[in-house]
C-alpha atoms as a PDB file:
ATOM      1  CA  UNK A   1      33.308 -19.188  -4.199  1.00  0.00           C
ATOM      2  CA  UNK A   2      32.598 -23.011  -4.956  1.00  0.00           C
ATOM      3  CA  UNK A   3      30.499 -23.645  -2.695  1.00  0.00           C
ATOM      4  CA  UNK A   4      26.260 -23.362  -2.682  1.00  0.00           C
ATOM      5  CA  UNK A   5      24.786 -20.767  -0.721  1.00  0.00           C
ATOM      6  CA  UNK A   6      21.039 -21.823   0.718  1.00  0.00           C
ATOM      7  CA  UNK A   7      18.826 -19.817   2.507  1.00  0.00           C
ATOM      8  CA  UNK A   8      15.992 -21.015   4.705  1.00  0.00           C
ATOM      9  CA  UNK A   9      13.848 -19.228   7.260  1.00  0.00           C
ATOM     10  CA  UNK A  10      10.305 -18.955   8.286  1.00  0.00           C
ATOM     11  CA  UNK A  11       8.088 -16.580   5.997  1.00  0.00           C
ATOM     12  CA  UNK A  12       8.628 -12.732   5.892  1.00  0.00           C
ATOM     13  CA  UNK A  13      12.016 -13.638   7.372  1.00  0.00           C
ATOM     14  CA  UNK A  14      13.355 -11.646   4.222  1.00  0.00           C
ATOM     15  CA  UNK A  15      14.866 -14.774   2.159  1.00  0.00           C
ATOM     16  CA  UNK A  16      14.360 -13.718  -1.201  1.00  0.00           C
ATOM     17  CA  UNK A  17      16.012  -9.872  -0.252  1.00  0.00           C
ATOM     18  CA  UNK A  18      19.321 -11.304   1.108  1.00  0.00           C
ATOM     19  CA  UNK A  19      19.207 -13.875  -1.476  1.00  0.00           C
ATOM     20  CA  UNK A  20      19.134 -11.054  -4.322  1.00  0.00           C
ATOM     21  CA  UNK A  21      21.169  -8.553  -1.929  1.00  0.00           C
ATOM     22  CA  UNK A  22      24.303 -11.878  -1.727  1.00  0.00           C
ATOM     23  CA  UNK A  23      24.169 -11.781  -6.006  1.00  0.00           C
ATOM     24  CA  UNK A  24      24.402  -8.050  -6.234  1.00  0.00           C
ATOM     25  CA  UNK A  25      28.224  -8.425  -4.553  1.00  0.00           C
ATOM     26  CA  UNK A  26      28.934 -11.543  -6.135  1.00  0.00           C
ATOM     27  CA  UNK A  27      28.574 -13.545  -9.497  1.00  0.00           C
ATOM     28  CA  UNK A  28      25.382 -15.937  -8.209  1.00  0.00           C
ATOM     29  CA  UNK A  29      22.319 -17.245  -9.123  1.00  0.00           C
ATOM     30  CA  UNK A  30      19.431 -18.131  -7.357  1.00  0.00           C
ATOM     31  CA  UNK A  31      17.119 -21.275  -7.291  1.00  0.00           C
ATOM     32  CA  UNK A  32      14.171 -21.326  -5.455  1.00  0.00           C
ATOM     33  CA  UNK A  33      13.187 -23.880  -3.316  1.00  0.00           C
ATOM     34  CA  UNK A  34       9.647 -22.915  -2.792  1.00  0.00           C
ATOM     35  CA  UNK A  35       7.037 -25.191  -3.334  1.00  0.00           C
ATOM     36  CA  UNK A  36       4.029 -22.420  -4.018  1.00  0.00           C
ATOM     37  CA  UNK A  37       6.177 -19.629  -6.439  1.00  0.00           C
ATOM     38  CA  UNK A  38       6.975 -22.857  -8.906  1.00  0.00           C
ATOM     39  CA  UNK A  39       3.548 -22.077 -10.302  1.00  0.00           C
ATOM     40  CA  UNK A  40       2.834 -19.354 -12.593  1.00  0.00           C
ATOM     41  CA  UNK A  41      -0.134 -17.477 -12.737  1.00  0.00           C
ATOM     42  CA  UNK A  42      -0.155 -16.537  -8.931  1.00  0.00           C
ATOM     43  CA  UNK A  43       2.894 -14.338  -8.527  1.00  0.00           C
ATOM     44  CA  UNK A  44       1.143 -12.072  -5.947  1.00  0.00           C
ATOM     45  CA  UNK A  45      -0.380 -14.731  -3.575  1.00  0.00           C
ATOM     46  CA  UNK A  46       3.132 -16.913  -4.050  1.00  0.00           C
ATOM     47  CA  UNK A  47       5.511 -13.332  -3.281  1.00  0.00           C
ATOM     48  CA  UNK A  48       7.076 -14.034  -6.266  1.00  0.00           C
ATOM     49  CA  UNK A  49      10.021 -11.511  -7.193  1.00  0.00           C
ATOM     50  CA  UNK A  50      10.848  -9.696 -10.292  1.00  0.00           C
ATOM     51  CA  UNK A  51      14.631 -10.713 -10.133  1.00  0.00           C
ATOM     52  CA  UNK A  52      15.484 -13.364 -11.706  1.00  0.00           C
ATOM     53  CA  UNK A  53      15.345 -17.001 -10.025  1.00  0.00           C
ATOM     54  CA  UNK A  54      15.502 -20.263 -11.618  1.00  0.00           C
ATOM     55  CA  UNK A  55      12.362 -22.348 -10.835  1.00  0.00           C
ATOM     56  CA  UNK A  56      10.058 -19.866 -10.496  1.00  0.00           C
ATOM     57  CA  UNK A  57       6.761 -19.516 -12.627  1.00  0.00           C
ATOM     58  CA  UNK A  58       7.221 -22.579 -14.482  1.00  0.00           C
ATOM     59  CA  UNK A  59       4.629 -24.840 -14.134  1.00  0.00           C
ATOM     60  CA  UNK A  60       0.732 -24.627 -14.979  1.00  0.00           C
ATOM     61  CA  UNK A  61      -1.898 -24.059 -12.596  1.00  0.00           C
ATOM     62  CA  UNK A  62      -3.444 -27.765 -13.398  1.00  0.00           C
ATOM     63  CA  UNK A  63      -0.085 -29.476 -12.888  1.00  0.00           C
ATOM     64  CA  UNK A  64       0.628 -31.969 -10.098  1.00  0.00           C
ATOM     65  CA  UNK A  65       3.823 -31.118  -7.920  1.00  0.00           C
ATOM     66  CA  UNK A  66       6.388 -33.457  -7.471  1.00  0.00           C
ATOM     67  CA  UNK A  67       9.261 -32.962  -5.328  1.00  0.00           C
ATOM     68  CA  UNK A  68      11.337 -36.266  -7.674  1.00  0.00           C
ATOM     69  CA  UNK A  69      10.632 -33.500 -10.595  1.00  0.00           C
ATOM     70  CA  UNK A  70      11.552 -30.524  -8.706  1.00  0.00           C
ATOM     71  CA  UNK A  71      14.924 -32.322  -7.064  1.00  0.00           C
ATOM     72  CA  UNK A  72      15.638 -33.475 -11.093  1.00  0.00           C
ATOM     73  CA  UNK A  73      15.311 -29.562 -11.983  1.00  0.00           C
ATOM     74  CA  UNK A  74      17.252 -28.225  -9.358  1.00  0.00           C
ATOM     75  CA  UNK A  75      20.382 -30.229  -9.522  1.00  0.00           C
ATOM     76  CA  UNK A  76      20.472 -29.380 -12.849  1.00  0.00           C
ATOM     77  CA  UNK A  77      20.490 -25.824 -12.027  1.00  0.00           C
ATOM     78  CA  UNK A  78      22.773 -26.013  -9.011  1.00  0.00           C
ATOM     79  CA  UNK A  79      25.266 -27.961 -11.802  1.00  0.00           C
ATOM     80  CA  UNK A  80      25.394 -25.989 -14.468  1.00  0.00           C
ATOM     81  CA  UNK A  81      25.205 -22.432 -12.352  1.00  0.00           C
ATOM     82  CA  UNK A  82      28.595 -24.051 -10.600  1.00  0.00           C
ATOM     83  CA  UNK A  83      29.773 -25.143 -14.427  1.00  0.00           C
ATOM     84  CA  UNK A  84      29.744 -21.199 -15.561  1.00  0.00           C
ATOM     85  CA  UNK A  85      31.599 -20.298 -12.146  1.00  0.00           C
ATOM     86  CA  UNK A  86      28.755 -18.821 -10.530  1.00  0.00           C
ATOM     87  CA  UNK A  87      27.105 -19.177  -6.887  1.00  0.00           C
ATOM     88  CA  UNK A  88      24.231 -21.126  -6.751  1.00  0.00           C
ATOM     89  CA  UNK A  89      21.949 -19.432  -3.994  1.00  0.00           C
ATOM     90  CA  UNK A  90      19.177 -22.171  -3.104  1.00  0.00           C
ATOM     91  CA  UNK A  91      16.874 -19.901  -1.365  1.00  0.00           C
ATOM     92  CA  UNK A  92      13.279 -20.691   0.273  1.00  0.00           C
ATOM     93  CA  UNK A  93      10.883 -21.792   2.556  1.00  0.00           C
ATOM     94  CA  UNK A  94       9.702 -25.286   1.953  1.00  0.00           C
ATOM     95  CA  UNK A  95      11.559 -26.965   3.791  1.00  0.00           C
ATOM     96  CA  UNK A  96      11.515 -30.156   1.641  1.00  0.00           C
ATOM     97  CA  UNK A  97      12.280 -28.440  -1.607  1.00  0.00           C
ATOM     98  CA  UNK A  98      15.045 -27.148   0.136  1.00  0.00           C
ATOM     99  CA  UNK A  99      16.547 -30.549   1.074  1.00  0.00           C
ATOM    100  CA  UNK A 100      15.651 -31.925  -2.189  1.00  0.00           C
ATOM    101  CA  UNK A 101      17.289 -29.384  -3.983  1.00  0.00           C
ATOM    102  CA  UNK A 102      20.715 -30.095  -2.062  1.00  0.00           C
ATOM    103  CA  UNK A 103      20.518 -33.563  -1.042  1.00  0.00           C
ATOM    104  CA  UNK A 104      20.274 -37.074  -3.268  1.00  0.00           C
ATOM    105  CA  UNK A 105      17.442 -37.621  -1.491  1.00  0.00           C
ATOM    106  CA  UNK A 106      15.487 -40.854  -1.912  1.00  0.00           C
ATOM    107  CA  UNK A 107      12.085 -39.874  -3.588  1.00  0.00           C
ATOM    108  CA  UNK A 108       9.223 -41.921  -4.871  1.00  0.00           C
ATOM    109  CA  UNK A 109       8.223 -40.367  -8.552  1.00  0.00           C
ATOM    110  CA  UNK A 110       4.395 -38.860  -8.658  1.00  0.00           C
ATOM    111  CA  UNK A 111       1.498 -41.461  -9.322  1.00  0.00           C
ATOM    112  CA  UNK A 112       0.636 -42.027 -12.848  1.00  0.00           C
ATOM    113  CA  UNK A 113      -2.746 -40.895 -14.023  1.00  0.00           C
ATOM    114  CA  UNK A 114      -5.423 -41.897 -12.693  1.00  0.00           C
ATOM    115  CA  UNK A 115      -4.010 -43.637  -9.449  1.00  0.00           C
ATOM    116  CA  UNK A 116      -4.400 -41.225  -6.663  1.00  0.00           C
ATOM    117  CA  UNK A 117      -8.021 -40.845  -7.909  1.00  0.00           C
ATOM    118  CA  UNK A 118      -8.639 -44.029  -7.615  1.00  0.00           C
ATOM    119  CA  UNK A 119      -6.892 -44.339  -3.762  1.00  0.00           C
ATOM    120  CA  UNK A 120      -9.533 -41.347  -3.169  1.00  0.00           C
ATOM    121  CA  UNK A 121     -12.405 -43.621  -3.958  1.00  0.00           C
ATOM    122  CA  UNK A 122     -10.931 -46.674  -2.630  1.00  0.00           C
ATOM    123  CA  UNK A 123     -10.428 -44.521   0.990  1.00  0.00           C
ATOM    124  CA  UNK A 124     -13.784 -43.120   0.780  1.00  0.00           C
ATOM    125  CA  UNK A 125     -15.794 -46.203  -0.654  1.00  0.00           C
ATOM    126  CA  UNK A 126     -14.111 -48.019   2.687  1.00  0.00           C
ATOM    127  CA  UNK A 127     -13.756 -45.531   5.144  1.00  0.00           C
ATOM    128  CA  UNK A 128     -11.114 -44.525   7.388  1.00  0.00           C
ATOM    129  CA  UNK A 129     -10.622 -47.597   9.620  1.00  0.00           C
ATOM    130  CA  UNK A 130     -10.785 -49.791   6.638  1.00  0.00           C
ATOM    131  CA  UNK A 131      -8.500 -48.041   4.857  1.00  0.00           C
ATOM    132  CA  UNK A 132      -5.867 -47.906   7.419  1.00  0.00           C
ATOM    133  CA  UNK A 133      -5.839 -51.212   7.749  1.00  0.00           C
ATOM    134  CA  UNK A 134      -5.813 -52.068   4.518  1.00  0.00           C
ATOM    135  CA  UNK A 135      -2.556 -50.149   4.513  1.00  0.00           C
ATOM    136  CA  UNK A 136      -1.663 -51.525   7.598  1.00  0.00           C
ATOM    137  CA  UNK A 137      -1.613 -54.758   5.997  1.00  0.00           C
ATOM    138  CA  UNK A 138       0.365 -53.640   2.762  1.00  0.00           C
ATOM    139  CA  UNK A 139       2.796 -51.356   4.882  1.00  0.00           C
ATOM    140  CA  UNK A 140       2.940 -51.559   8.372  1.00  0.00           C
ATOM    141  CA  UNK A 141       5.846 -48.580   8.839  1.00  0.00           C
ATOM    142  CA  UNK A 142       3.881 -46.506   7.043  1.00  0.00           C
ATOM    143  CA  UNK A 143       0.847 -47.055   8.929  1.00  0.00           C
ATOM    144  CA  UNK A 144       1.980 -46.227  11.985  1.00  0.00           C
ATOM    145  CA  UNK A 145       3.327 -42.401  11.307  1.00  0.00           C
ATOM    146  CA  UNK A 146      -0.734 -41.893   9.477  1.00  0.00           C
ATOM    147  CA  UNK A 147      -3.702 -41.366  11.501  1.00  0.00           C
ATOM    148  CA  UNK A 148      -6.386 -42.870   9.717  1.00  0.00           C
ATOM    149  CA  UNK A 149      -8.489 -39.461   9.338  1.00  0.00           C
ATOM    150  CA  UNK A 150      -5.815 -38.098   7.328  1.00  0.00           C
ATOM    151  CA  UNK A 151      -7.231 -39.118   4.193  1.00  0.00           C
ATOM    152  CA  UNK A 152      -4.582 -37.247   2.188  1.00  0.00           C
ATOM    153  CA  UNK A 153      -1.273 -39.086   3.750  1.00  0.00           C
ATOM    154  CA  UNK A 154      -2.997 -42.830   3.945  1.00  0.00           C
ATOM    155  CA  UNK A 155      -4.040 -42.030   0.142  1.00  0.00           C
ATOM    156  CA  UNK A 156      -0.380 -41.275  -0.664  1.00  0.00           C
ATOM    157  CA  UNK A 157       0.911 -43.872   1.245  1.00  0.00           C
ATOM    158  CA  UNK A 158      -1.121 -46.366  -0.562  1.00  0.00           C
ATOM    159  CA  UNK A 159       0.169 -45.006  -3.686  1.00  0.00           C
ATOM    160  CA  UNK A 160       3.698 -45.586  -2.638  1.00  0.00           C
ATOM    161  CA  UNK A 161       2.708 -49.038  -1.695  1.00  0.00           C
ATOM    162  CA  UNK A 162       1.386 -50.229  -4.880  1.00  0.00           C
ATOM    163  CA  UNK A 163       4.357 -48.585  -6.717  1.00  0.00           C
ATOM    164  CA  UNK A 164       6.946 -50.544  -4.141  1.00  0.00           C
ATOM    165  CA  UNK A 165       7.662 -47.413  -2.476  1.00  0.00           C
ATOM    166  CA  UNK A 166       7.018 -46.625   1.683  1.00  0.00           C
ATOM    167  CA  UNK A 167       5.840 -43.316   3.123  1.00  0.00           C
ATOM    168  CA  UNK A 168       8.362 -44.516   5.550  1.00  0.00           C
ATOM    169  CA  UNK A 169      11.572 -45.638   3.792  1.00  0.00           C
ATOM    170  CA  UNK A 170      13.871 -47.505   5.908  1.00  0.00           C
ATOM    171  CA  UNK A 171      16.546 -44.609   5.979  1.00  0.00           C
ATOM    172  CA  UNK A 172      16.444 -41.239   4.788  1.00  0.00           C
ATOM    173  CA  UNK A 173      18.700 -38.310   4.268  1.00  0.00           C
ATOM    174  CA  UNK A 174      16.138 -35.840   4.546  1.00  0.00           C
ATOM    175  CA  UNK A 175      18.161 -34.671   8.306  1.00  0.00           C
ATOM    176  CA  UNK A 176      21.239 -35.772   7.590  1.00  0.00           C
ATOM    177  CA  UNK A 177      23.767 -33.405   6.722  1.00  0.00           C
ATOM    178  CA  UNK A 178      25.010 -34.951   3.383  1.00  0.00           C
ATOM    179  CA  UNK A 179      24.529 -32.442   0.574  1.00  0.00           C
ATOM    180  CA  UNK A 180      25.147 -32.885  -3.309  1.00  0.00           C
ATOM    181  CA  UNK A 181      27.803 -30.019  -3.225  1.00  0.00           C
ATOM    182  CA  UNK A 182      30.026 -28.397  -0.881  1.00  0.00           C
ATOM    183  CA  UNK A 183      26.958 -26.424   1.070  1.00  0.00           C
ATOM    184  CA  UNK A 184      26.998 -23.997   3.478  1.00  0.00           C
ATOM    185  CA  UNK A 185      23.197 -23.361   5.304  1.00  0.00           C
ATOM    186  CA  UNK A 186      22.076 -20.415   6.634  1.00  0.00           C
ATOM    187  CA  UNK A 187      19.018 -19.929   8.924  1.00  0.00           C
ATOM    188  CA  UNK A 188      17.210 -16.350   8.957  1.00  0.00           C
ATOM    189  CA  UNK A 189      16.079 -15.367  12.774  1.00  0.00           C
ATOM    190  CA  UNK A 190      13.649 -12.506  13.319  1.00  0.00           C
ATOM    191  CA  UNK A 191      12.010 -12.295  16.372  1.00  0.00           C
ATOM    192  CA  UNK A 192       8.231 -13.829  16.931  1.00  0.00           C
ATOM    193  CA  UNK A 193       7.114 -10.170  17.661  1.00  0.00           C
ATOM    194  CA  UNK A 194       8.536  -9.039  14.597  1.00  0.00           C
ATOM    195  CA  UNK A 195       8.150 -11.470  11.952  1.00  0.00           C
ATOM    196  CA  UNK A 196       4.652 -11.352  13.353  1.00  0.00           C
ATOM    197  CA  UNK A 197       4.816  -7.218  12.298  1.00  0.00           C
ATOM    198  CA  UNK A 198       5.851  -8.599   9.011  1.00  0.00           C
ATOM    199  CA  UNK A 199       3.064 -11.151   8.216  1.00  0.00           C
ATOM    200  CA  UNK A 200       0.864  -8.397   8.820  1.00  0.00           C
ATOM    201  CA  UNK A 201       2.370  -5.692   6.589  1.00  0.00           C
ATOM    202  CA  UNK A 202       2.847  -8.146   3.623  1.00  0.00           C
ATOM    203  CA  UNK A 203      -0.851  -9.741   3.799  1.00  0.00           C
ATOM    204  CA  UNK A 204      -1.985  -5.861   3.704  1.00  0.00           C
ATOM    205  CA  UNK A 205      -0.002  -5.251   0.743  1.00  0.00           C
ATOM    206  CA  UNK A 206      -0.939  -8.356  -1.252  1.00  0.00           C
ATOM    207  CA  UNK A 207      -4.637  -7.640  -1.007  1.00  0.00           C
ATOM    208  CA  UNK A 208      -3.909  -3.630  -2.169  1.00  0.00           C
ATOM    209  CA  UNK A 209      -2.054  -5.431  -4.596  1.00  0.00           C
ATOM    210  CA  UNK A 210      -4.323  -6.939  -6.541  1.00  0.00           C
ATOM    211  CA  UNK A 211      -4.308 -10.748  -4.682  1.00  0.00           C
ATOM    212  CA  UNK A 212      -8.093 -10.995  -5.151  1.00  0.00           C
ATOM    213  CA  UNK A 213      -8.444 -10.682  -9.030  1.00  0.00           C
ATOM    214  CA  UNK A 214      -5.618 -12.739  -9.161  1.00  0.00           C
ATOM    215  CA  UNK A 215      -7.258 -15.502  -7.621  1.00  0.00           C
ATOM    216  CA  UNK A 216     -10.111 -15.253  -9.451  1.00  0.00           C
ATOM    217  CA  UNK A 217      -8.624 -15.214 -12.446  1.00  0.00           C
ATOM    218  CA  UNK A 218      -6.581 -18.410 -11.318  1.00  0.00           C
ATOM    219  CA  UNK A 219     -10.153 -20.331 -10.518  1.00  0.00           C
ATOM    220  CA  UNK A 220     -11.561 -19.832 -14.021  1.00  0.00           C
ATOM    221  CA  UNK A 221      -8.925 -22.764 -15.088  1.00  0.00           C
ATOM    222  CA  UNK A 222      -8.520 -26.318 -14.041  1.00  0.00           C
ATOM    223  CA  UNK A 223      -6.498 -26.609 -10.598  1.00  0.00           C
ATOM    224  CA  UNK A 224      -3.999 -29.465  -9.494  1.00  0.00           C
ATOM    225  CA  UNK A 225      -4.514 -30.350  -6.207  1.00  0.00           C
ATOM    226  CA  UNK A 226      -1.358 -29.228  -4.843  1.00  0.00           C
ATOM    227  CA  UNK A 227      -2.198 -25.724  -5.977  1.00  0.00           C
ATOM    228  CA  UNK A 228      -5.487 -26.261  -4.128  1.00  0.00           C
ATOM    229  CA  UNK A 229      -3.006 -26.443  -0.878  1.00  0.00           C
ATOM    230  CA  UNK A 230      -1.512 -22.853  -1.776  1.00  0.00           C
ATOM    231  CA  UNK A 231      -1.917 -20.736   1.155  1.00  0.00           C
ATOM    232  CA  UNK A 232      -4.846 -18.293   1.133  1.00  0.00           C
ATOM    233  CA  UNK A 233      -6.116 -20.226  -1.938  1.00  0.00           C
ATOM    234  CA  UNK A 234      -9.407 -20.532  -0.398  1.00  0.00           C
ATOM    235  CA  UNK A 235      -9.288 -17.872   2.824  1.00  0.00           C
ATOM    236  CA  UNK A 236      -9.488 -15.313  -0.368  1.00  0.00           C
ATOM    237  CA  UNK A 237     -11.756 -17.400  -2.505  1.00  0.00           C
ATOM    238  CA  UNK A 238     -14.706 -17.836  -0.171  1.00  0.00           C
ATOM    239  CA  UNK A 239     -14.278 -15.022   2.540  1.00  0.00           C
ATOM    240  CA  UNK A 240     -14.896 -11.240   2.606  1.00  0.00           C
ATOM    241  CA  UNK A 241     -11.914  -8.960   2.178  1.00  0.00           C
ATOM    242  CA  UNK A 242     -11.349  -8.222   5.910  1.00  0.00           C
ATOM    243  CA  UNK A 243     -12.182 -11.914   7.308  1.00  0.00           C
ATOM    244  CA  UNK A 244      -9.787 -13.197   4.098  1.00  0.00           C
ATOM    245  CA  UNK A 245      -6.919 -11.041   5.502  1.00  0.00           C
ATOM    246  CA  UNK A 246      -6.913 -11.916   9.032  1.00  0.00           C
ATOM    247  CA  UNK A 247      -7.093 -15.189   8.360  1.00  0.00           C
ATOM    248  CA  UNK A 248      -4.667 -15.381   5.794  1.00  0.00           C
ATOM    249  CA  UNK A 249      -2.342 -13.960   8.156  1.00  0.00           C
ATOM    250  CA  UNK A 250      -3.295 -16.104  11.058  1.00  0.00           C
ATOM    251  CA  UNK A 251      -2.598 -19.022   8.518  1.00  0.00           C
ATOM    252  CA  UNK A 252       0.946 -17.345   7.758  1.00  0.00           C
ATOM    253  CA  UNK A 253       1.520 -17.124  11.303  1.00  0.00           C
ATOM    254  CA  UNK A 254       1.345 -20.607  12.041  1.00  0.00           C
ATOM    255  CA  UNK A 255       3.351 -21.641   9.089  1.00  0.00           C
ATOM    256  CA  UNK A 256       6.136 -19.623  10.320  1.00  0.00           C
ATOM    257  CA  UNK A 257       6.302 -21.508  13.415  1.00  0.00           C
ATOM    258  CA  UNK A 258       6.379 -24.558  11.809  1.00  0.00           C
ATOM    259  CA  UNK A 259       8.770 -23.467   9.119  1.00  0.00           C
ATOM    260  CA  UNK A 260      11.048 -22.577  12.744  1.00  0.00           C
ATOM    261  CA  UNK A 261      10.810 -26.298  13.623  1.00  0.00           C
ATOM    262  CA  UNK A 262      12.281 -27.184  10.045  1.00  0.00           C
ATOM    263  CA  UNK A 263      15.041 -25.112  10.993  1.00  0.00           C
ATOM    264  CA  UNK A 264      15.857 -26.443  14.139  1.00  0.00           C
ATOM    265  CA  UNK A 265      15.789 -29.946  12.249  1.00  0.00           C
ATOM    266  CA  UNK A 266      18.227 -29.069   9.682  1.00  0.00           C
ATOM    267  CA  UNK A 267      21.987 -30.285  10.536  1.00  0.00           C
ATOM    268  CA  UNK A 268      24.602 -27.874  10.116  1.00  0.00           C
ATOM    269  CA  UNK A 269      22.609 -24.774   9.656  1.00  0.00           C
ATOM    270  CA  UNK A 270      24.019 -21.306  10.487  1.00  0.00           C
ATOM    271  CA  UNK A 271      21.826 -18.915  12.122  1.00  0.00           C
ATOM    272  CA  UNK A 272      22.081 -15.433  11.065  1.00  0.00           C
ATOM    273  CA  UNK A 273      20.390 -12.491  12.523  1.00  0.00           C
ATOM    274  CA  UNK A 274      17.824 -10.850  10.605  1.00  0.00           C
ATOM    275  CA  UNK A 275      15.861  -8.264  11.987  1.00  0.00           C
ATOM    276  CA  UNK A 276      17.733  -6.072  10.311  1.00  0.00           C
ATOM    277  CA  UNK A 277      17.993  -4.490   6.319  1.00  0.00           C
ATOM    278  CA  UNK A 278      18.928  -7.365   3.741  1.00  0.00           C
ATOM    279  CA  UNK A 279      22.099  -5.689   2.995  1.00  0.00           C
ATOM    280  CA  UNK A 280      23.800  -6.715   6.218  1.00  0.00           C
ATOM    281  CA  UNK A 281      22.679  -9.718   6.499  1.00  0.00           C
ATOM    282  CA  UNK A 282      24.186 -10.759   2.998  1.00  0.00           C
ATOM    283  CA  UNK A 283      27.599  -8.836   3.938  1.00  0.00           C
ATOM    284  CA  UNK A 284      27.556 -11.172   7.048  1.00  0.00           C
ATOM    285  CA  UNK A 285      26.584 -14.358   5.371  1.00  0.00           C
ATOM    286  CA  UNK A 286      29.061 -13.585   2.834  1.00  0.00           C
ATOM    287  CA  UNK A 287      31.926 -13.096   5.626  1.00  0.00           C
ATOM    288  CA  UNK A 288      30.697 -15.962   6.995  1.00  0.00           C
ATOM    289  CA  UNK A 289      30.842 -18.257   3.423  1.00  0.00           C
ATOM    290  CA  UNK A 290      34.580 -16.709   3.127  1.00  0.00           C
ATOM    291  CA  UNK A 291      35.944 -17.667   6.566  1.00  0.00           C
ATOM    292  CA  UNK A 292      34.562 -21.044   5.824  1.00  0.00           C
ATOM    293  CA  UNK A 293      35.934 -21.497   2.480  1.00  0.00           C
ATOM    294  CA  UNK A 294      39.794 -20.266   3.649  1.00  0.00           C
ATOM    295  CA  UNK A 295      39.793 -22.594   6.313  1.00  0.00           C
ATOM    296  CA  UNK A 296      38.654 -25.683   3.742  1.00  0.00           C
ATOM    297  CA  UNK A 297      41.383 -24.769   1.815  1.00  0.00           C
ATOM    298  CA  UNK A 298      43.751 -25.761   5.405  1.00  0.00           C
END
């Protein structure tokens, strides 16, 4: 099969299980394109897997994300996977990493040292209205998509400003269809009631799994901010067991319906059935991928 597999679907959809079910029949890969399980040293909280994945567990707890650096490391992946005949199966939930991952996208490289600290100070030294205009006056796209309470997005855009990029660049291919490689996307639906069953079941299992130590231990180092945005971070730092896991999974919850909206945004995307075990779901993908490929090759 030349072609790359990805997988994308809201949270306790099952990605990771077809995704490891689709390389037990064939000689694949996968590459995660999930934004949390990239760090190491919070496998439970992330639902990291023990099979093997590239770009999982590989960066610190204290390091700053950046989806230029992640896009960098998963072409590279996606290449040489393809160069040793193999499937690449780009499989998660961020729906960004996703795109990144199989799409030249255009992306703005992280802030050096030191300059989104000082964007914090400037925003909260001025104040919101300031601030916004400020930006309003340096980038007036930009300014328009940020309300100027969201202190995180007018800080970044800011950023982007003084490095000569936009938070709003004139044309992107982050929903176009365009991909790096031939790509074929499939979509995981379970139903609300169901995937809601899931949530549930899985935010049980991380906390009789040992989620709290491992977020303690976690805290006793230096944190990057983006870990700081980890989900259930701080529901299971500051809360009591039972109040941690309900809201933990009312968090989850909502992510999945916004993870749904990524779905319906992505062009070209094949939705699969999944309330049902991994192994059928990968046969059908699979089919799917095959009936694709022969009629390519017309």
């Amino acid at each position: 099969m030349t072609r790359v597999l990805a997988i994308f679907g809201p949270t306790a959809s099952g990605k990771t299980a077809v995704a490891e079910a689709i390389a037990e029949r064939i000689p694949a890969e996968l590459v995660s394109a999930d934004s949390a399980q990239i760090y190491r040293g919070l496998p439970v909280l992330t639902n990291q897997s023990g099979h093997p994945a590239r770009l999982v567990a590989i960066w610190e707890l204290a390091r700053e994300a950046s989806v230029a650096e992640y896009a960098r490391l998963a072409h590279a992946a996606v290449d040489e996977i393809l160069a040793e005949g193999r499937t690449p199966v780009v499989v998660g939930g961020t729906g960004l990493y996703l795109r990144a991952a199989l799409a030249d996208l255009d992306l703005p490289p992280a802030p050096e040292p030191g300059v989104r600290e000082r964007f914090q100070r400037l925003y909260d030294r001025l104040g919101p209205e300031r601030a916004h205009r400020l930006l309003a006056e340096r980038d007036p796209a930009a300014a328009a998509d940020v309300h100027p309470n969201d202190r995180r997005r007018v800080v970044r855009a800011l950023e982007l400003s003084e490095a000569g990029h936009s938070l709003r660049p004139p044309r992107s291919a982050l929903w176009t269809a365009g991909t790096r490689r031939p790509t074929l996307v499939f979509g995981l639906e379970v139903p609300r009631d169901e995937l809601a069953r899931r949530i549930e079941e899985r935010t049980r299992a991380m906390f009789e799994a040992g989620v709290e130590e491992e977020v303690r231990a976690g805290l006793r180092g230096p944190l990057s901010t983006t870990v700081r945005k980890i989900m259930g971070l701080d529901e299971i730092a500051s809360l009591p067991r039972v109040e941690a896991e309900a809201a933990l999974s009312l968090r989850t919850r909502r992510y999945a319906a916004y993870q749904r909206k990524w779905m319906r945004r992505i062009p070209g995307l094949l939705p699969v059935d999944a309330d049902r075990p991994p192994s059928e779901v990968a046969d059908e993908i699979l089919a799917l991928a095959s009936a694709r490929e022969r009629l390519s090759r017309h």
